[in-house]
N, C-alpha and C. Protein backbone atom coordinates (compact mmCIF):
# COMPACT_ATOMS: atom_id res chain seq x y z
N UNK A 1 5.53 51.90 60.14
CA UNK A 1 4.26 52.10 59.47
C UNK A 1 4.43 53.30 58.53
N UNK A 2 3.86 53.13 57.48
CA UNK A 2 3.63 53.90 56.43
C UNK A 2 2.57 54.85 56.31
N UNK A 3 2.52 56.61 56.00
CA UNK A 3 0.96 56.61 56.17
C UNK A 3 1.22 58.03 54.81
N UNK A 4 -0.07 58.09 54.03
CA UNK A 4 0.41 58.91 52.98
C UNK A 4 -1.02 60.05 53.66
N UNK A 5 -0.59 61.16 53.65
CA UNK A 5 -1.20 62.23 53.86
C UNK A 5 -1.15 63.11 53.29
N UNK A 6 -1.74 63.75 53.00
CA UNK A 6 -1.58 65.49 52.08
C UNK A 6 -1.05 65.07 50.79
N UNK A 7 -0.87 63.58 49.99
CA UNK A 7 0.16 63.64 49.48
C UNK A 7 1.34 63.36 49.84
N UNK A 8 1.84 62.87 50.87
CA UNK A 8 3.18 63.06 51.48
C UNK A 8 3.50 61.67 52.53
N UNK A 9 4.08 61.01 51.94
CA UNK A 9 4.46 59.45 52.53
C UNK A 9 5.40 59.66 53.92
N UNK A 10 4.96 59.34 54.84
CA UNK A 10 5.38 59.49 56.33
C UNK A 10 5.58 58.21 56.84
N UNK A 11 6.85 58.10 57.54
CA UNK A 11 7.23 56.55 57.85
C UNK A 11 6.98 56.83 59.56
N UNK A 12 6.07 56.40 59.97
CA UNK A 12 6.47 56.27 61.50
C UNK A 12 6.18 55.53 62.55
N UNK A 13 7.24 55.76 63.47
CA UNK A 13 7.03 54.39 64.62
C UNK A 13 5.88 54.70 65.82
N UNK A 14 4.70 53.72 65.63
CA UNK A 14 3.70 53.94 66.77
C UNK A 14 3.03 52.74 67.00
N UNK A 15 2.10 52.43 67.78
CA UNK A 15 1.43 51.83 68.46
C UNK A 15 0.20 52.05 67.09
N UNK A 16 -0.18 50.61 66.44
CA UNK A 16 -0.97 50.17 65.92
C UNK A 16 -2.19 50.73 66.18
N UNK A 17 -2.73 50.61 67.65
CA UNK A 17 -4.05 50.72 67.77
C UNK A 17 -3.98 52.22 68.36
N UNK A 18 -3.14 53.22 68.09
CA UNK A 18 -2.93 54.73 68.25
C UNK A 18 -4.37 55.43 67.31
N UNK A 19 -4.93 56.26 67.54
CA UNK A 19 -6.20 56.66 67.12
C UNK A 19 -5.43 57.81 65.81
N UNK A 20 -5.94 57.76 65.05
CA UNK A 20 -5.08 58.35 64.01
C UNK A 20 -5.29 60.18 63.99
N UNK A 21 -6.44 60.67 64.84
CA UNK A 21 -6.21 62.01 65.06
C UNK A 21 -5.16 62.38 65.96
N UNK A 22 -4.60 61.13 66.73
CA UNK A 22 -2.92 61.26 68.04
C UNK A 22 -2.07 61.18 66.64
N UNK A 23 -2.33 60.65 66.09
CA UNK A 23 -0.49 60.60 65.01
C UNK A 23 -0.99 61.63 64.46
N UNK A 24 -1.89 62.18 63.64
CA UNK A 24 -2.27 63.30 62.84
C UNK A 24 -1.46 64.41 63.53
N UNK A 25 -1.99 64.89 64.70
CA UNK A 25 -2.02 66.11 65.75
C UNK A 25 -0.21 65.95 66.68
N UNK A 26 0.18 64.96 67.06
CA UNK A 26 0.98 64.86 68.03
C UNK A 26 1.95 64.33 67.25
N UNK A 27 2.17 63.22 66.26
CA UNK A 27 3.55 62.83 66.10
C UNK A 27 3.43 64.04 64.37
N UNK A 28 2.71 63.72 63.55
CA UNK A 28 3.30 64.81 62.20
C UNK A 28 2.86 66.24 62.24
N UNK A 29 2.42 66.98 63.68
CA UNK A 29 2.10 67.98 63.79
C UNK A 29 1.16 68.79 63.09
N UNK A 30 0.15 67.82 62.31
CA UNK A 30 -0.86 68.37 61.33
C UNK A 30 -1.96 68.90 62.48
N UNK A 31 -2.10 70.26 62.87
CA UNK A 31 -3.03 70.49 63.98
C UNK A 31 -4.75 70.89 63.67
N UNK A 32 -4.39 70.66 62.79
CA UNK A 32 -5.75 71.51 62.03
C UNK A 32 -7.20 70.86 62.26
N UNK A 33 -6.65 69.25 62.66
CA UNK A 33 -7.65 68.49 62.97
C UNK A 33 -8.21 68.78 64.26
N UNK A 34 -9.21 68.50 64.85
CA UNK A 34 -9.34 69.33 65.84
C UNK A 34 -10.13 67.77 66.93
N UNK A 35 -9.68 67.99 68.18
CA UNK A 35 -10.38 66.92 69.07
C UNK A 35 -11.06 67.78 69.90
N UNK A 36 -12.19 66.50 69.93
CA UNK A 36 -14.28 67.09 70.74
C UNK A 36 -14.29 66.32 71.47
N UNK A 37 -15.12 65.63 71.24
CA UNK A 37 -15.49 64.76 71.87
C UNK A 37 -14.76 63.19 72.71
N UNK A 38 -13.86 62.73 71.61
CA UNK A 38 -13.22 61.81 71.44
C UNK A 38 -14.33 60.27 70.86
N UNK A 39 -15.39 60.89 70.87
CA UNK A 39 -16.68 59.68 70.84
C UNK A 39 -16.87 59.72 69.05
N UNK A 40 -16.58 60.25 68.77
CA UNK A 40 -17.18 60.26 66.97
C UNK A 40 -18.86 60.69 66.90
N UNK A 41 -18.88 62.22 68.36
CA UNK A 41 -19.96 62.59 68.35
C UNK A 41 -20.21 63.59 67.71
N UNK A 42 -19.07 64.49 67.20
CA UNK A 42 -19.18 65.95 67.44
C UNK A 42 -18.62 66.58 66.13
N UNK A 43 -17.91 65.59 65.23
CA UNK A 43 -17.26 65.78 63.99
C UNK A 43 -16.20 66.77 63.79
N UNK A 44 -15.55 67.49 64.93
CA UNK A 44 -14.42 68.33 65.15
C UNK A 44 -13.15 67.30 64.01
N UNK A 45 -13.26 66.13 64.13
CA UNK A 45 -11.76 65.79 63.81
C UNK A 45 -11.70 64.83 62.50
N UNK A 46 -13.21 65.29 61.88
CA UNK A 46 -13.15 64.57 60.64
C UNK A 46 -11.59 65.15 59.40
N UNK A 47 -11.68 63.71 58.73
CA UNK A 47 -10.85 63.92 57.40
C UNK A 47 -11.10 63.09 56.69
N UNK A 48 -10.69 62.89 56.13
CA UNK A 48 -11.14 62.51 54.32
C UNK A 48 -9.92 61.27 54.46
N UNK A 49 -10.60 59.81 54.11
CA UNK A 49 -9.67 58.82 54.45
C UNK A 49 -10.27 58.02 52.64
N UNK A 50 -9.53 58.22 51.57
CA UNK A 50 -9.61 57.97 50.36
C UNK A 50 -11.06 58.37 50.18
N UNK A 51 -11.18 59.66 50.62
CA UNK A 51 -11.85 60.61 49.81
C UNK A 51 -13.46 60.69 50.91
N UNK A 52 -13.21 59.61 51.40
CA UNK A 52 -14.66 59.50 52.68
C UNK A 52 -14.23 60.32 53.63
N UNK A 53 -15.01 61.00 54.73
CA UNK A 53 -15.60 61.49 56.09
C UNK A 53 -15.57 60.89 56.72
N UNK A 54 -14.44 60.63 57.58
CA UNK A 54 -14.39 59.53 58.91
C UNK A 54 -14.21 60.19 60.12
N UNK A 55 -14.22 59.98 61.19
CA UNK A 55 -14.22 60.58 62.33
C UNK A 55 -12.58 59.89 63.05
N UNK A 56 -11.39 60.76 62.89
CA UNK A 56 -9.86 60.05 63.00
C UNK A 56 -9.95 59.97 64.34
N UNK A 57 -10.82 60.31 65.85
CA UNK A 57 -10.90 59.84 67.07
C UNK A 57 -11.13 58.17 67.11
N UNK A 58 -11.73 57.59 66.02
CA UNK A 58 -11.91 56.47 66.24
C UNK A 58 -11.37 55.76 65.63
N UNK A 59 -10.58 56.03 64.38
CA UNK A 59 -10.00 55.14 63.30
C UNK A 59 -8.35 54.99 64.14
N UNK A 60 -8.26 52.94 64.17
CA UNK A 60 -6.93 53.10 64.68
C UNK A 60 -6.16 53.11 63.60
N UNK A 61 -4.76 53.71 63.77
CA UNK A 61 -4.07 54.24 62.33
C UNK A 61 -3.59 53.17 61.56
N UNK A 62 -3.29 51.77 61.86
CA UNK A 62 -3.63 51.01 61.13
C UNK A 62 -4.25 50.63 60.37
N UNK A 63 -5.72 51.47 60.58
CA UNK A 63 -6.85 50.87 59.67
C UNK A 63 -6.32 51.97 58.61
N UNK A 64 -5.71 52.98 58.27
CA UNK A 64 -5.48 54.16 57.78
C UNK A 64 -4.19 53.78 56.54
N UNK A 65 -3.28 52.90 57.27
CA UNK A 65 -2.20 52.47 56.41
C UNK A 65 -2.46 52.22 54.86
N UNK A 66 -1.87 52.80 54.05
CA UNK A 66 -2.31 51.91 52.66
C UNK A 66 -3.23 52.69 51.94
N UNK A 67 -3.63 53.53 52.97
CA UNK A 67 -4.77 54.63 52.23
C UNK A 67 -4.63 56.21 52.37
N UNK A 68 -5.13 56.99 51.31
CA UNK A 68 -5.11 58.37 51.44
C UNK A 68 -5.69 58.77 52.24
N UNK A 69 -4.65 59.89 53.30
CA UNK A 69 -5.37 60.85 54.44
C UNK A 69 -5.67 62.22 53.67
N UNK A 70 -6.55 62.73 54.01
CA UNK A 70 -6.26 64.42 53.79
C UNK A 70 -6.91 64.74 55.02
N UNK A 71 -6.02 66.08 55.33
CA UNK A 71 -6.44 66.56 56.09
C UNK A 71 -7.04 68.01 55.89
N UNK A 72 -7.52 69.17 56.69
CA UNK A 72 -7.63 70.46 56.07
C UNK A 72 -6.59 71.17 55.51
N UNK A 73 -5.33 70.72 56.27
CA UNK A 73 -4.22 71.21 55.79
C UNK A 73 -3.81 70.67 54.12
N UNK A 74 -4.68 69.66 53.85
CA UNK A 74 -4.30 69.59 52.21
C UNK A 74 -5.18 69.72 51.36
N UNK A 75 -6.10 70.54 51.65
CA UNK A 75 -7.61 71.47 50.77
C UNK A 75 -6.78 72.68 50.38
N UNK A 76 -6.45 73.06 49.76
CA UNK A 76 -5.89 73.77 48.80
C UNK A 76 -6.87 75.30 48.73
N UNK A 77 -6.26 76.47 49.45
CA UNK A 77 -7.13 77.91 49.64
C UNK A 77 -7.73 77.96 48.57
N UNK A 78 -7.73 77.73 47.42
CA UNK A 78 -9.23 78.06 46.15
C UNK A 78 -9.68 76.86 45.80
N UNK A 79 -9.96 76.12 47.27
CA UNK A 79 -10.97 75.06 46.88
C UNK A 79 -12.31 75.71 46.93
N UNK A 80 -13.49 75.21 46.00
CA UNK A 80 -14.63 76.19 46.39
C UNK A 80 -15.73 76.11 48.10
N UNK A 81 -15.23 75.31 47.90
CA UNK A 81 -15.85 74.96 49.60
C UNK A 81 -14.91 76.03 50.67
N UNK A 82 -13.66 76.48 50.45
CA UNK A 82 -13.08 77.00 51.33
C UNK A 82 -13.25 78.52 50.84
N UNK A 83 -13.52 78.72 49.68
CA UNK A 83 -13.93 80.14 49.07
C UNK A 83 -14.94 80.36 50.06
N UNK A 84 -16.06 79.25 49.00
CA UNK A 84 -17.48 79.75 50.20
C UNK A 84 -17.37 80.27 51.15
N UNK A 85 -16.78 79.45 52.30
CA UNK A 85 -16.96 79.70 53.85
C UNK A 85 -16.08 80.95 54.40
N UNK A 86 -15.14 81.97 53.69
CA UNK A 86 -14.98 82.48 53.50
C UNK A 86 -15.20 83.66 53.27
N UNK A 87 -16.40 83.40 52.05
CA UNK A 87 -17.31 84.96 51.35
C UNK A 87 -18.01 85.05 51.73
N UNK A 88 -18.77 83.66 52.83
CA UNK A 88 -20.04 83.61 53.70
C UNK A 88 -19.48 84.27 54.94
N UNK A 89 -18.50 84.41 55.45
CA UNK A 89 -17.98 84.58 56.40
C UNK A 89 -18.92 83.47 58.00
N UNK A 90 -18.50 82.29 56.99
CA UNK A 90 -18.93 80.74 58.04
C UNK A 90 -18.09 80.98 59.49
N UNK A 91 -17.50 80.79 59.74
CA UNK A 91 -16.49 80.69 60.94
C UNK A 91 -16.80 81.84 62.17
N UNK A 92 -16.93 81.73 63.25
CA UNK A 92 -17.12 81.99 64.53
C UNK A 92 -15.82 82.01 65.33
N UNK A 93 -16.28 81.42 66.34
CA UNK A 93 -14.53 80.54 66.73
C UNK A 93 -13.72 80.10 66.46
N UNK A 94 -14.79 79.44 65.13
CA UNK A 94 -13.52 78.36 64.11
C UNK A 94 -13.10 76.86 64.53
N UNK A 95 -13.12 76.65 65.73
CA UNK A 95 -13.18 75.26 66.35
C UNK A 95 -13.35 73.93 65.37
N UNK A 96 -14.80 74.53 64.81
CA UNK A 96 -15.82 72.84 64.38
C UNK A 96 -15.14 72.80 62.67
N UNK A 97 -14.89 74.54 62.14
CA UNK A 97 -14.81 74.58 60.80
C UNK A 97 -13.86 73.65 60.29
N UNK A 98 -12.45 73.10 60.63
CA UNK A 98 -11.86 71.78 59.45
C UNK A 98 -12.97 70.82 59.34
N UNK A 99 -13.59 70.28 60.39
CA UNK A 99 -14.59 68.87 60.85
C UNK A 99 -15.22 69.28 59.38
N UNK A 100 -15.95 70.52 59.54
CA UNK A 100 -17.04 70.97 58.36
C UNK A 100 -17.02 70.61 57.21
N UNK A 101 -15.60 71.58 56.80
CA UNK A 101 -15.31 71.76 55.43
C UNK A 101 -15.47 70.52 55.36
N UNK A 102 -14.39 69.52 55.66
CA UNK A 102 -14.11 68.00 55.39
C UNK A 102 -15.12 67.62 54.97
N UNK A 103 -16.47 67.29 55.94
CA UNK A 103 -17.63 66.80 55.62
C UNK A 103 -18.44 67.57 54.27
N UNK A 104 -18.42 68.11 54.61
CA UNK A 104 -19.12 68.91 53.23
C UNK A 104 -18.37 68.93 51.77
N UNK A 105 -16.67 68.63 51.80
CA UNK A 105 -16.10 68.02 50.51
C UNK A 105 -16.75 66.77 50.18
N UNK A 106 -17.01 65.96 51.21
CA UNK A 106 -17.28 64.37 51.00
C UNK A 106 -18.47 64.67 50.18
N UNK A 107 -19.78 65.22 51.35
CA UNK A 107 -20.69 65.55 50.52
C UNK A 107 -20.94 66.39 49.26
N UNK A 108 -20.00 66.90 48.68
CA UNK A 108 -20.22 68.03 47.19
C UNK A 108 -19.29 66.56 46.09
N UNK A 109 -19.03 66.03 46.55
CA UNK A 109 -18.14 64.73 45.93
C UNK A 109 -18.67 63.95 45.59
N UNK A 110 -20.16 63.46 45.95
CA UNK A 110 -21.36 62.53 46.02
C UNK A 110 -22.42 63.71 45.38
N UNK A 111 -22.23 64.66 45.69
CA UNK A 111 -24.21 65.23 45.14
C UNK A 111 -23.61 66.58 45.00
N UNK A 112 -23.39 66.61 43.52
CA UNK A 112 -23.24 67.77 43.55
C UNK A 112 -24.25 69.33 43.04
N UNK A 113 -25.22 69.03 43.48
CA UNK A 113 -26.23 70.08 44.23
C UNK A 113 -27.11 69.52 44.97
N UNK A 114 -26.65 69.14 46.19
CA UNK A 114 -27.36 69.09 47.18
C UNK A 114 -28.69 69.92 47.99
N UNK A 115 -30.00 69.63 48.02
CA UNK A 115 -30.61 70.38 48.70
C UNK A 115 -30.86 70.89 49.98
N UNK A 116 -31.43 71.45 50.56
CA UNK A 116 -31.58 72.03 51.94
C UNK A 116 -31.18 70.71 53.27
N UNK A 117 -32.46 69.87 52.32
CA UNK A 117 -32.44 68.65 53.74
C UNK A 117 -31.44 67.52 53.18
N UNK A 118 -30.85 67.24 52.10
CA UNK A 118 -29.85 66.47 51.90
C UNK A 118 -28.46 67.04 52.48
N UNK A 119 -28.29 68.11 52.63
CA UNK A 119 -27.14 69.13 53.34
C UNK A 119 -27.22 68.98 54.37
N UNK A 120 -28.45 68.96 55.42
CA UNK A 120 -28.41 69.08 56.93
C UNK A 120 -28.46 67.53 57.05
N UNK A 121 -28.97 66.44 56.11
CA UNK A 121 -28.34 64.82 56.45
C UNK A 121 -27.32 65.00 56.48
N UNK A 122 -26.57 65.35 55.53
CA UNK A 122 -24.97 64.59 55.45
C UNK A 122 -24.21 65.67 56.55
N UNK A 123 -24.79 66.84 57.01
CA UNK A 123 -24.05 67.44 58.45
C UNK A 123 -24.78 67.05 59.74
N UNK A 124 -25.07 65.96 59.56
CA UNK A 124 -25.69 65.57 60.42
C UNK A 124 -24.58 65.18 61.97
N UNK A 125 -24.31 65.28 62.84
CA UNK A 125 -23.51 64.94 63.72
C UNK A 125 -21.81 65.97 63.77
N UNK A 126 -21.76 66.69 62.89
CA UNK A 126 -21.14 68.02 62.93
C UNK A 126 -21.53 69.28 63.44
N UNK A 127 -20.87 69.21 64.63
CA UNK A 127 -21.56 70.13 65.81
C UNK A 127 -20.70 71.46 65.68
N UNK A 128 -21.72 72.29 65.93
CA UNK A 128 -20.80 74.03 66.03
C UNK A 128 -21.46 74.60 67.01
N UNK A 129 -20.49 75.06 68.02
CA UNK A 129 -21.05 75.23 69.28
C UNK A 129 -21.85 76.90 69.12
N UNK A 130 -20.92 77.46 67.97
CA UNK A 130 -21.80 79.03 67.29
C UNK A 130 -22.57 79.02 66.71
N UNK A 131 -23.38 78.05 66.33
CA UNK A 131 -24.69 77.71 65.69
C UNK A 131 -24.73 79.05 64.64
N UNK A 132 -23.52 78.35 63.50
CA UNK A 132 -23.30 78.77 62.32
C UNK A 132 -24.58 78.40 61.15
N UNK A 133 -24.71 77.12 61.20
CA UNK A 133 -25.42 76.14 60.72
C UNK A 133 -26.14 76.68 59.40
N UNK A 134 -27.15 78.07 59.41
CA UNK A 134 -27.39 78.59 58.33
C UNK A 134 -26.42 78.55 57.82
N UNK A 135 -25.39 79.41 57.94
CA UNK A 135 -23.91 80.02 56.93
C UNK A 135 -23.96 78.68 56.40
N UNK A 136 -23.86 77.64 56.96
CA UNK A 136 -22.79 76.19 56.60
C UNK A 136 -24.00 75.44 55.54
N UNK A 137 -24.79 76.05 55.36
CA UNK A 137 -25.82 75.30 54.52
C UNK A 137 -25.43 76.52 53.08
N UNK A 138 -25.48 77.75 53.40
CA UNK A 138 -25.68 78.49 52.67
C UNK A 138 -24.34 78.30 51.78
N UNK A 139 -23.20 78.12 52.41
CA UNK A 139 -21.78 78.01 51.97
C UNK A 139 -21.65 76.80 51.30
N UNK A 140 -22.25 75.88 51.20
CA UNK A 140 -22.40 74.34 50.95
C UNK A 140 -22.95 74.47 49.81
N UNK A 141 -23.94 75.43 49.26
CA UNK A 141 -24.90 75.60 48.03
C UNK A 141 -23.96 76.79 47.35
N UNK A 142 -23.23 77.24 47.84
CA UNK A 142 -22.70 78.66 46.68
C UNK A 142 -21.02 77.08 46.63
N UNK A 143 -20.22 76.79 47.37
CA UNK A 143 -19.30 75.98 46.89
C UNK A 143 -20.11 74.86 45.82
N UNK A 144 -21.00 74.33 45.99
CA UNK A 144 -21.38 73.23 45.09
C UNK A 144 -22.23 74.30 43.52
N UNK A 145 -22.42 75.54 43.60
CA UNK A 145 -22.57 76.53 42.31
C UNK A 145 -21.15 76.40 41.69
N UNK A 146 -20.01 77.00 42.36
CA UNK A 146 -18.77 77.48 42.62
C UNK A 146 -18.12 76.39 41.71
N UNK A 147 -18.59 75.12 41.76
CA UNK A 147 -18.01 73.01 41.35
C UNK A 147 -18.56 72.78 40.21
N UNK A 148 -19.68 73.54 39.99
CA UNK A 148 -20.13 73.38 38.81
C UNK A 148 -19.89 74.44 37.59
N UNK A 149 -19.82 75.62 38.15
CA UNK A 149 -19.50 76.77 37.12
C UNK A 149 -17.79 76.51 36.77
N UNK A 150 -17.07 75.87 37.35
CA UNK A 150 -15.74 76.11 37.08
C UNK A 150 -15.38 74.63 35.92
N UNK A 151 -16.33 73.70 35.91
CA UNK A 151 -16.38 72.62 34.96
C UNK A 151 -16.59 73.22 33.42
């Protein structure tokens, strides 16, 4: 099996119906993804699967073949979403933050100025056990300033 990530074409031998945050985390050592729940409750282990917010606990990596992964590890440090969370000083534990960012690229990718309650829809099911949640709204509106001033 074939799987292109970060950019980076990976040939490897697994079990079809392998959940693609196990090949992510355990066979190409991308750790950044993070496992919660395992239910696609909690959004710890989202990534960007041709550019969407999927939850990789549930996607078997087959369904993944053929298509772009990113993970946090291929958000690039002066992305403005990773500025933000950053200058907001978003992060706590840090646990939920890849799940976040991820989701919140998807969403600045679709709307790019999102309001208060269109921000807390699309983080909807992205859980932070530090009930960051202001920061992550606030960081969500200075990265989507951040997307537009640099155009």
């Amino acid at each position: 099996m074939r799987l292109t990530v970060n950019g980076k074409v990976y040939s490897i031998d697994t079990r079809k119906d392998k959940k693609l945050l196990w090949v992510l985390r355990d066979e190409l050592r991308l750790t950044g993804t993070k496992y919660g729940c395992g239910k696609a409750l909690c959004g710890f282990c989202t990534v960007l699967l041709d550019g969407n917010a999927v939850r990789s606990c549930q996607i078997p990596v087959y369904m993944a073949e053929g298509k772009e992964i990113t993970t946090i590890e291929g958000i690039p440090e002066d992305h403005p979403v990773k500025i933000a969370w950053l200058e907001l000083d978003v992060p706590q534990c840090g646990y939920c933050q890849p799940g976040q960012i991820m989701q919140a690229i998807d969403l600045l990718s679709n709307n790019k100025n999102p309001t208060d309650e269109e921000i807390i829809s699309a983080m909807y099911g992205n859980l932070c056990r530090c009930g960051t949640y202001p920061r992550i709204i606030r960081a969500i509106k200075l990265a989507a300033k951040l997307m537009r001033e640099k155009k």
